[in-house]
Structures are given as structure tokens and as C-alpha cells.
Protein backbone atom coordinates (compact mmCIF):
# COMPACT_ATOMS: atom_id res chain seq x y z
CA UNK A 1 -88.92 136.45 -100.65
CA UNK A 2 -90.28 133.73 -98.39
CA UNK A 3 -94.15 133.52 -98.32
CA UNK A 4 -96.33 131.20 -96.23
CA UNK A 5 -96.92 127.94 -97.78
CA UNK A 6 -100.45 127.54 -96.35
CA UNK A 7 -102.81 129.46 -94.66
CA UNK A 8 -102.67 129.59 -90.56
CA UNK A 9 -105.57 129.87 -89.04
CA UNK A 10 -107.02 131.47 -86.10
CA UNK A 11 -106.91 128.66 -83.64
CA UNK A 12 -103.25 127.61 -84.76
CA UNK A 13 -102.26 131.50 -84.45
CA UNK A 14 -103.69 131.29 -81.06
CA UNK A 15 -101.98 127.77 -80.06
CA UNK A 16 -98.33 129.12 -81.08
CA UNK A 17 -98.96 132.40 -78.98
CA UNK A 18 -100.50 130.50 -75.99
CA UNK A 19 -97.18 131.48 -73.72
CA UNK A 20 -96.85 135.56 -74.83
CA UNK A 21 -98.61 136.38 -71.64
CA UNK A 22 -97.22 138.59 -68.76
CA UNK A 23 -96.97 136.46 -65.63
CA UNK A 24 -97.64 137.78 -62.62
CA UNK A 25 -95.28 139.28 -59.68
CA UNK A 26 -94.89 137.41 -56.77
CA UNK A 27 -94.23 139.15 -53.46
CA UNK A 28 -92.55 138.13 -50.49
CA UNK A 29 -92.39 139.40 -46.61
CA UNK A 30 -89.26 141.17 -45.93
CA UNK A 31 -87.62 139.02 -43.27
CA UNK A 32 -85.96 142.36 -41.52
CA UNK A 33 -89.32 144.77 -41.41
CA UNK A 34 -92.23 142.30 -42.92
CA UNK A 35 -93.72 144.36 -45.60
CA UNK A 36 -94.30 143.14 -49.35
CA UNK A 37 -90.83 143.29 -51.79
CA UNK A 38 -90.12 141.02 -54.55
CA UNK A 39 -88.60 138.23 -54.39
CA UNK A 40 -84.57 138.13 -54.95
CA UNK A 41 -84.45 142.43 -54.19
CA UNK A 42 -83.34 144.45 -51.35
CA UNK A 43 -86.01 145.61 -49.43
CA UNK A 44 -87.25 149.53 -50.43
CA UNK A 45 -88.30 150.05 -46.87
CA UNK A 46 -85.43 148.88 -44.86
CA UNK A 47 -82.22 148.31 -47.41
CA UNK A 48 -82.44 144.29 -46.01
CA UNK A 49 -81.76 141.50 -48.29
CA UNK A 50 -81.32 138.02 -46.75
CA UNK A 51 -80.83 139.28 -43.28
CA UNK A 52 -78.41 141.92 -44.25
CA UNK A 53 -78.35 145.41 -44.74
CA UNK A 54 -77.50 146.16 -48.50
CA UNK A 55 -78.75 149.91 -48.58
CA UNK A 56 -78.79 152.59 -45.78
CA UNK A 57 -82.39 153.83 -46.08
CA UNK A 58 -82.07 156.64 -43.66
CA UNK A 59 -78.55 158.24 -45.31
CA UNK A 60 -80.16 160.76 -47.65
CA UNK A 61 -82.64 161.50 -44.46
CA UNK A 62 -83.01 164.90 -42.90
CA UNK A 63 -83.28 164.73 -38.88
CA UNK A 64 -86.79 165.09 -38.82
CA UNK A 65 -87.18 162.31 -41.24
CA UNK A 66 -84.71 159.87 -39.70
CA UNK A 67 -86.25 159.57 -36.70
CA UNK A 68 -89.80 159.44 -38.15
CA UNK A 69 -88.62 156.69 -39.82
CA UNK A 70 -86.35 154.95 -37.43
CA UNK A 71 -89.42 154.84 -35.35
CA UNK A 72 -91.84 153.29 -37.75
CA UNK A 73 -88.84 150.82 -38.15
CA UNK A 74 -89.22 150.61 -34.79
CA UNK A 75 -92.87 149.29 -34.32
CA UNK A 76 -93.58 147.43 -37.31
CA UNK A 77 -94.16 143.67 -36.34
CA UNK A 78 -91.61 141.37 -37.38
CA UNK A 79 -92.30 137.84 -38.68
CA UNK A 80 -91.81 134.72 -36.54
């Protein structure tokens, strides 16, 4: 069976696990609506990746829905 030669001690534990962190997510404006995705992903909001459309948002819509959200669509600013 292998078995440590020496003790390790706190600090060296420490130094070896000094990169086991979770980093954290960087967002991005959606270049289509402007809202926050994550980088390198189709947009949630509008189905957009890199100018164009991956996923139809509206398809699984009901009327009502479609044109609320067309609408929002619609108004939200878009990034110079």
C-alpha cells in the first residue's frame, strides 16, 4: 500500500489546492436584444448568437404570448 513518506502540512496542503476554486461567470450583452447571456451561448431571450438567429423563441408561443413578446422585442434598446 503506498503511504506518505512525510508529513504535509497545512500551509503546503493549502499551496497545492490554491487553484480548486470556482471562477466566476462572465456575462456579455446580447448584440441582437442587449440583455446579459454568457459568453459563447445563444441568447435565452431572443435565440441570437453572433448576429444570427439559432433558436425561434416565439415557436412554442401562444398568440397572446407572441405578441407580448414580439413587442418587448420590440422596445428594448439595442447596443451601438
Amino acid at each position: 500500500m503506498a503511504v506518505p513518506k512525510q508529513h504535509r502540512s497545512k500551509s503546503r496542503q493549502g499551496q497545492r489546492r490554491m487553484h480548486y476554486f470556482i471562477k466566476e461567470q462572465s456575462f456579455v450583452l446580447c448584440d441582437h436584444c442587449g440583455k446579459d447571456t454568457f459568453s459563447h451561448r445563444v441568447c435565452s431571450s431572443c435565440g441570437y448568437y453572433k448576429g444570427h438567429e439559432v433558436i425561434d423563441t416565439l415557436a412554442g408561443l401562444t398568440k397572446k404570448e407572441r405578441k407580448q413578446k414580439e413587442k418587448e422585442l420590440a422596445t428594448q434598446k439595442k447596443p451601438v
